[in-house]
N, C-alpha and C. Protein backbone atom coordinates (compact mmCIF):
# COMPACT_ATOMS: atom_id res chain seq x y z
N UNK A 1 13.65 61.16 -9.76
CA UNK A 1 12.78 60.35 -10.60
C UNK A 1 11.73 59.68 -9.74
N UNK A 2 10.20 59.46 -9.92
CA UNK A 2 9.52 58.76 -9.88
C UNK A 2 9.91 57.34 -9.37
N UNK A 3 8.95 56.62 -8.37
CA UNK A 3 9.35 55.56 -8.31
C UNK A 3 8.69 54.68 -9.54
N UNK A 4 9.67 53.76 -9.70
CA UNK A 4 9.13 52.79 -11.25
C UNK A 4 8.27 51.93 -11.22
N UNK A 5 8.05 51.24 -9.75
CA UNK A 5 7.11 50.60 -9.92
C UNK A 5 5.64 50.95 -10.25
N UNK A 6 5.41 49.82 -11.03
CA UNK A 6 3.83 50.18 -11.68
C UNK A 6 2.81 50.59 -10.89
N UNK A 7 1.96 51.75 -10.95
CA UNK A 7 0.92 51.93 -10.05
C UNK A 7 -0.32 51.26 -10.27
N UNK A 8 -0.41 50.70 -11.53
CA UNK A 8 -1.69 50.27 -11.74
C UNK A 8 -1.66 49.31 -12.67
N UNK A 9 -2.45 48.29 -13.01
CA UNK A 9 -2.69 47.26 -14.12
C UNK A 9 -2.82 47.93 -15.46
N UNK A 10 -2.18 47.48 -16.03
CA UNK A 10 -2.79 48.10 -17.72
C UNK A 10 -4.81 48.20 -17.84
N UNK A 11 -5.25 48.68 -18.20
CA UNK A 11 -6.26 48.38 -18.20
C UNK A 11 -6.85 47.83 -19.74
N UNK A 12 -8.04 47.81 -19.66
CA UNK A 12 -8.65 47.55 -21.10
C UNK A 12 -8.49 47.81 -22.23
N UNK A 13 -9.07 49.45 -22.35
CA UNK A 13 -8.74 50.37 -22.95
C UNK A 13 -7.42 50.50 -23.66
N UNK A 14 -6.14 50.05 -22.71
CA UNK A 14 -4.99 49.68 -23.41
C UNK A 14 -4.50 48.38 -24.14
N UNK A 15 -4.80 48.65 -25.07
CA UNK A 15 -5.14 47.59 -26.15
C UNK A 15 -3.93 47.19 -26.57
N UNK A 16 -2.27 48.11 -26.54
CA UNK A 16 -0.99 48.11 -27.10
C UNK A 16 -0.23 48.99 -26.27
N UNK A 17 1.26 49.09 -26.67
CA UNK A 17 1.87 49.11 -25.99
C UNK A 17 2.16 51.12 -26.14
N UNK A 18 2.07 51.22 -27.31
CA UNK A 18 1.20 52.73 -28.10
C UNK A 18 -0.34 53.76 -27.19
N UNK A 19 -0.96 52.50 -26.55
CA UNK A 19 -2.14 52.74 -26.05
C UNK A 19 -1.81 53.32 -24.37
N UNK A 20 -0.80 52.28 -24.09
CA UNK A 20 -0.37 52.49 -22.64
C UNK A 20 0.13 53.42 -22.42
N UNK A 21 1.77 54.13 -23.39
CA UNK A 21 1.97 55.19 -23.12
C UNK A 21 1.45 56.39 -23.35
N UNK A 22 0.34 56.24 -24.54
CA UNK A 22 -0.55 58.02 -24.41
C UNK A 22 -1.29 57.69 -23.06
N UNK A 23 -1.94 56.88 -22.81
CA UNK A 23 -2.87 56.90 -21.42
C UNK A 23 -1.38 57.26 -20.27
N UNK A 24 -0.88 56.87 -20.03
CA UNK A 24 0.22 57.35 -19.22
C UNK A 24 0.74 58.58 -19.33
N UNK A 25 1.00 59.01 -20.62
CA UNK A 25 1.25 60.68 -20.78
C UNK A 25 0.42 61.43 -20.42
N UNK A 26 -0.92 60.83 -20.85
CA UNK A 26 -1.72 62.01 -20.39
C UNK A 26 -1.90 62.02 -18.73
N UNK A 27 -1.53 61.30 -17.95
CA UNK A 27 -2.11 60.73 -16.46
C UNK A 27 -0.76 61.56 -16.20
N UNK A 28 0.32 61.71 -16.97
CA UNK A 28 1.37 61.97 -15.52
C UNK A 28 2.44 63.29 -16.53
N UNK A 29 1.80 63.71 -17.49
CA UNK A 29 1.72 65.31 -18.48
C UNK A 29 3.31 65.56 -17.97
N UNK A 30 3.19 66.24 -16.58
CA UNK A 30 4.48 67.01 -16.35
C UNK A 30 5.52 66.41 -15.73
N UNK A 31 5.23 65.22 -15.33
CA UNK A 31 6.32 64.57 -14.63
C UNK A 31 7.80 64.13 -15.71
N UNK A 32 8.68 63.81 -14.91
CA UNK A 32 9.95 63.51 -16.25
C UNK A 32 9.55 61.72 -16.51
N UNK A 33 9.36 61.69 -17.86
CA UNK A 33 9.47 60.21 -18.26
C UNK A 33 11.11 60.08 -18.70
N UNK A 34 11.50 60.82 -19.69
CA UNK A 34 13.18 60.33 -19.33
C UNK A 34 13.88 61.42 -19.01
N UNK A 35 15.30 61.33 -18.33
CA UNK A 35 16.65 61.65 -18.05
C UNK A 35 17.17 61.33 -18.95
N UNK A 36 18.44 62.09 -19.41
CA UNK A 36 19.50 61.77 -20.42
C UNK A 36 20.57 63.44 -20.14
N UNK A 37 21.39 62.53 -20.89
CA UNK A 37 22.66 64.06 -20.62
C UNK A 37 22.65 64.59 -21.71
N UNK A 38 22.73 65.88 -21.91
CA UNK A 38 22.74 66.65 -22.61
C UNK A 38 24.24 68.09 -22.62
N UNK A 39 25.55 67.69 -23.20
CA UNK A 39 26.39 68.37 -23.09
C UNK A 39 27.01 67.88 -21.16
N UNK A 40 26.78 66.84 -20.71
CA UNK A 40 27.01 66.65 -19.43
C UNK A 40 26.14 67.52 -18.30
N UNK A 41 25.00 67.58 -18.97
CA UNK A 41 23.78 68.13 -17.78
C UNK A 41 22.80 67.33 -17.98
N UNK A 42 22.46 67.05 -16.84
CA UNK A 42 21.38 66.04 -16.81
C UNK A 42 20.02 66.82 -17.06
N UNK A 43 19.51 66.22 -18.48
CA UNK A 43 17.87 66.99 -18.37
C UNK A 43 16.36 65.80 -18.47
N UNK A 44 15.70 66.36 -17.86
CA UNK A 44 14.46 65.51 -17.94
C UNK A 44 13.18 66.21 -18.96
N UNK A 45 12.53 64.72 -19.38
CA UNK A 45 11.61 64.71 -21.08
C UNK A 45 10.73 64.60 -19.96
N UNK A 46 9.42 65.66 -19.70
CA UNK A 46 8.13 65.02 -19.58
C UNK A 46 7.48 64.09 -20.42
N UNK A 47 6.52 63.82 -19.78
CA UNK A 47 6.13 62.45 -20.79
C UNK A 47 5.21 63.29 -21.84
N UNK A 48 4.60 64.81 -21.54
CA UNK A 48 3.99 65.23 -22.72
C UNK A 48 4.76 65.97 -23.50
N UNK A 49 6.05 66.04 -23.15
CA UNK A 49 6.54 66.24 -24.17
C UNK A 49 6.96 65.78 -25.19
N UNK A 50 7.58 63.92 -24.08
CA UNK A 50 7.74 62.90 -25.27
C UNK A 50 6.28 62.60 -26.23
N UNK A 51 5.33 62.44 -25.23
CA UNK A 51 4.56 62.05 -26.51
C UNK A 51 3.74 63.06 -27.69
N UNK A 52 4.42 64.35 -27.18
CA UNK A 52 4.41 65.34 -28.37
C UNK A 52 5.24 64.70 -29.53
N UNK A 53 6.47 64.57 -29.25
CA UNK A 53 7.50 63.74 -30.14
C UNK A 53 7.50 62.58 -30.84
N UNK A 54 6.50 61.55 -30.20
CA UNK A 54 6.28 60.82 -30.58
C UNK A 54 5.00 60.67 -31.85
N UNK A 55 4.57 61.80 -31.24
CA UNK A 55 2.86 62.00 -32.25
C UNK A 55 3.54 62.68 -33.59
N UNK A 56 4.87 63.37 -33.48
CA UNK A 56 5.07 63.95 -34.75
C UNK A 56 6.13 63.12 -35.36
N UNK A 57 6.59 62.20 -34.82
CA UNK A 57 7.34 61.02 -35.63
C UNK A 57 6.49 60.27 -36.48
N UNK A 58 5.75 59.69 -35.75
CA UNK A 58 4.80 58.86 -36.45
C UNK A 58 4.00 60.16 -37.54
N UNK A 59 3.48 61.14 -37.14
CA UNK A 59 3.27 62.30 -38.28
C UNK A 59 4.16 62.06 -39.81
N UNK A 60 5.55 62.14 -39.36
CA UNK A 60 6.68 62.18 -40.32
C UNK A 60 6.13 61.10 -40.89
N UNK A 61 6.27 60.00 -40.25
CA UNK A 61 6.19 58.68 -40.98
C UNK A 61 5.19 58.42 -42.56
N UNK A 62 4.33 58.98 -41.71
CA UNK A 62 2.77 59.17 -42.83
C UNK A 62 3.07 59.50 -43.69
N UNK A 63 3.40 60.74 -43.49
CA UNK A 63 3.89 62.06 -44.47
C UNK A 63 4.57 61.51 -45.75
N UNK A 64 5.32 60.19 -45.20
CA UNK A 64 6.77 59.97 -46.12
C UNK A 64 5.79 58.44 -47.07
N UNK A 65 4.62 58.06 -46.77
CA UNK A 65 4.13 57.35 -47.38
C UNK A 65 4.09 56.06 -46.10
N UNK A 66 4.59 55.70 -45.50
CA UNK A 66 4.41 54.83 -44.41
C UNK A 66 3.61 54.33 -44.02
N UNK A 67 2.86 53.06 -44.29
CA UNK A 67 1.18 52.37 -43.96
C UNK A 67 1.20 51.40 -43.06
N UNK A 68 0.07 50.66 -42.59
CA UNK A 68 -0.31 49.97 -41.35
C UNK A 68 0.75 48.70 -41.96
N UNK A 69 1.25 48.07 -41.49
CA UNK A 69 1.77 47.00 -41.56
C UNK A 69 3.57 47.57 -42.41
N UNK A 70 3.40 48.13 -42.96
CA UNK A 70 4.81 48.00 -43.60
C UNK A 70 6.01 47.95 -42.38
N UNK A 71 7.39 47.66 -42.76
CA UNK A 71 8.35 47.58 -42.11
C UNK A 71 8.98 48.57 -42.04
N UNK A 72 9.22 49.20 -40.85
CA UNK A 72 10.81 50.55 -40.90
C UNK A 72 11.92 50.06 -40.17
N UNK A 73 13.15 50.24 -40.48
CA UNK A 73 13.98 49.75 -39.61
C UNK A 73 14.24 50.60 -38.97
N UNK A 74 14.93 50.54 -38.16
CA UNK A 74 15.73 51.59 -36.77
C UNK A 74 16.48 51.05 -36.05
N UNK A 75 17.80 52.14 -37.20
CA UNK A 75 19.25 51.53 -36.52
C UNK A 75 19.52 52.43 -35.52
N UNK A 76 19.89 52.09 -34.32
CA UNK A 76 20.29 53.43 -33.36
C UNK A 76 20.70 52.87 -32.32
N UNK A 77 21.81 53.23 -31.42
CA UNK A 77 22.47 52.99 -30.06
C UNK A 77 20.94 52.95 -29.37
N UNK A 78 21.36 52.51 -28.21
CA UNK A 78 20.32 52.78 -27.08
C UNK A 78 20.48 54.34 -26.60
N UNK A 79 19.27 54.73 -26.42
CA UNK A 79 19.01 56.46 -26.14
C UNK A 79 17.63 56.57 -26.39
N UNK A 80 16.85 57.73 -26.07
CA UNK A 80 15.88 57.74 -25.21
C UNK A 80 14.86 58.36 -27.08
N UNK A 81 15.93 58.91 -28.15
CA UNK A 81 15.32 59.00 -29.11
C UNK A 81 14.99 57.61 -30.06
N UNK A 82 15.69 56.80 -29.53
CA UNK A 82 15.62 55.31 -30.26
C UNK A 82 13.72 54.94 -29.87
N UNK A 83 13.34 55.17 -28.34
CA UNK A 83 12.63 54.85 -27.76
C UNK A 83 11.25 55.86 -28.43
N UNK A 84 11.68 56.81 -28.46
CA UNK A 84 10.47 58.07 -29.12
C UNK A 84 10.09 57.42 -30.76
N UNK A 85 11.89 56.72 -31.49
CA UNK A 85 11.53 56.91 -32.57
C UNK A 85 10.82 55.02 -33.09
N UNK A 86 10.70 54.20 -31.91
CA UNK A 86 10.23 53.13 -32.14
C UNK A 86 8.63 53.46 -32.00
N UNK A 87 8.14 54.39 -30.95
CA UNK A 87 6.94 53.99 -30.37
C UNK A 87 6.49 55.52 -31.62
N UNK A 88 7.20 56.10 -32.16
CA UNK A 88 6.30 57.04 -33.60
C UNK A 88 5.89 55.74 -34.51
N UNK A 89 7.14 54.60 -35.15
CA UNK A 89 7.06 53.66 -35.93
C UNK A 89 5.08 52.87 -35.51
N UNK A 90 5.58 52.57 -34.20
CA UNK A 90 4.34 51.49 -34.15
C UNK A 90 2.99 52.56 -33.67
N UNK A 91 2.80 53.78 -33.33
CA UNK A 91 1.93 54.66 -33.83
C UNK A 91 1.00 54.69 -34.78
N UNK A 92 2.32 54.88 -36.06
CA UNK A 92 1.89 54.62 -37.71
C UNK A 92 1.14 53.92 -37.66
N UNK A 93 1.51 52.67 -37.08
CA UNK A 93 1.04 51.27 -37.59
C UNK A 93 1.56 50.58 -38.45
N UNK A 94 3.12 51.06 -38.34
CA UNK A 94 4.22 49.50 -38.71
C UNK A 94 4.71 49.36 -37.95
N UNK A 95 5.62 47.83 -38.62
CA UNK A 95 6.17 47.29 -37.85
C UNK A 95 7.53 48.03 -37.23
N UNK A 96 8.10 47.62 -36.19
CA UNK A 96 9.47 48.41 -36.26
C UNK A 96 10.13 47.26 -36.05
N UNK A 97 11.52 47.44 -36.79
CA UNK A 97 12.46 46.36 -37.34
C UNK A 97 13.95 46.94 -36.50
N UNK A 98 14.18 46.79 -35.10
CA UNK A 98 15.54 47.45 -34.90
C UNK A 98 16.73 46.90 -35.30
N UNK A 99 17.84 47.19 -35.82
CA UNK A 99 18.94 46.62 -35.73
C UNK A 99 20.17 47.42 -34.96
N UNK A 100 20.89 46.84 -34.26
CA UNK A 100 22.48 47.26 -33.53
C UNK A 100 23.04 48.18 -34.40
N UNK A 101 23.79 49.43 -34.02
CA UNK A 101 24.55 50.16 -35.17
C UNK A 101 26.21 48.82 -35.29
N UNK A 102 26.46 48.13 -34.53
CA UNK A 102 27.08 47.51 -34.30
C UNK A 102 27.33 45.90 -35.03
N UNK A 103 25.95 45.65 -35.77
CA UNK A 103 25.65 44.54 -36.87
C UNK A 103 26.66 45.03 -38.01
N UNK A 104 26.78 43.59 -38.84
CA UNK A 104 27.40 43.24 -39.76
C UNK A 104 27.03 43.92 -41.30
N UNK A 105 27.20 44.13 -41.98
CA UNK A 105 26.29 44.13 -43.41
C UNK A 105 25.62 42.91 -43.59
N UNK A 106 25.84 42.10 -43.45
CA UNK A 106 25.32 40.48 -43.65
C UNK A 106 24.07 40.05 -42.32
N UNK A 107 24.72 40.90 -41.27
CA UNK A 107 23.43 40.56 -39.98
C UNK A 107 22.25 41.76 -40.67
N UNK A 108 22.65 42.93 -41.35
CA UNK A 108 21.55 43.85 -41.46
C UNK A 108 20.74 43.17 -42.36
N UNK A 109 22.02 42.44 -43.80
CA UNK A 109 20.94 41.94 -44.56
C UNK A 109 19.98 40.99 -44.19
N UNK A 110 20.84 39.80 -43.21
CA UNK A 110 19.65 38.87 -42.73
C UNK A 110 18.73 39.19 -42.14
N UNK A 111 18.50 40.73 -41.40
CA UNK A 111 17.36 40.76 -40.38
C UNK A 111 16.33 41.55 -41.51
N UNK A 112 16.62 42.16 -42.16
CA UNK A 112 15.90 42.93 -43.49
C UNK A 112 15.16 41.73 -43.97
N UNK A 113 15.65 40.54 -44.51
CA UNK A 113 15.60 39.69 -45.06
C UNK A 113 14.07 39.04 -44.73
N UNK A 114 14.29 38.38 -43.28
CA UNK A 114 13.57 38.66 -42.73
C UNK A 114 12.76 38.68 -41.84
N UNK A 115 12.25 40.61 -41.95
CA UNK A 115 11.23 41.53 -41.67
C UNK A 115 10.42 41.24 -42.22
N UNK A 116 10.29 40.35 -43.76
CA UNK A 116 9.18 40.53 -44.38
C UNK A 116 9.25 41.82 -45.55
């Protein structure tokens, strides 16, 4: 892996956090942005591939009626699709609302509650 530290200041141009990682995908295309196991083999996501994934989440989103501001939630363990499927959400241009698969019915309702 890459070393993590940052090479450079966000710049202007990166207006969000949406903004940073396409400018980053496109700057570093073939390199692995994540690791994860797969059947107990370790495989690596270029970052253009994630943000292939990410451009067609947020795609989905549209598709399904999904507009600038509305709320989606996203319940999901930590994993590297939680991460694809937050940064499709704020793509769209909603909000993303995560909750723990590990919450209550009563913590889901309160955080639903509110989202707004």
């Amino acid at each position: 892996m890459p070393d993590p530290t940052p090479s450079r200041r966000p710049s202007v141009q990166d207006r969000n956090l949406v903004d940073m990682f396409f400018t980053r995908a496109d700057r570093l295309a073939d390199r692995a942005r994540f690791r994860h196991c797969v059947h107990g083999t370790w495989r690596d996501v270029s970052w253009q591939d994630a943000a292939k994934r990410v451009r067609r989440i947020a795609a989905a989103f549209l598709e399904l009626g999904v507009r600038r501001g509305d709320r989606v939630c996203l319940m999901s363990g930590t994993r590297t699709a939680w991460i694809e499927c937050d940064l499709g959400i704020l793509s769209a241009g909603a909000v993303s609302v995560p909750i723990y698969p590990s919450s209550t019915a009563e913590e889901c309702a309160f955080i639903l509650w509110n989202a707004g």
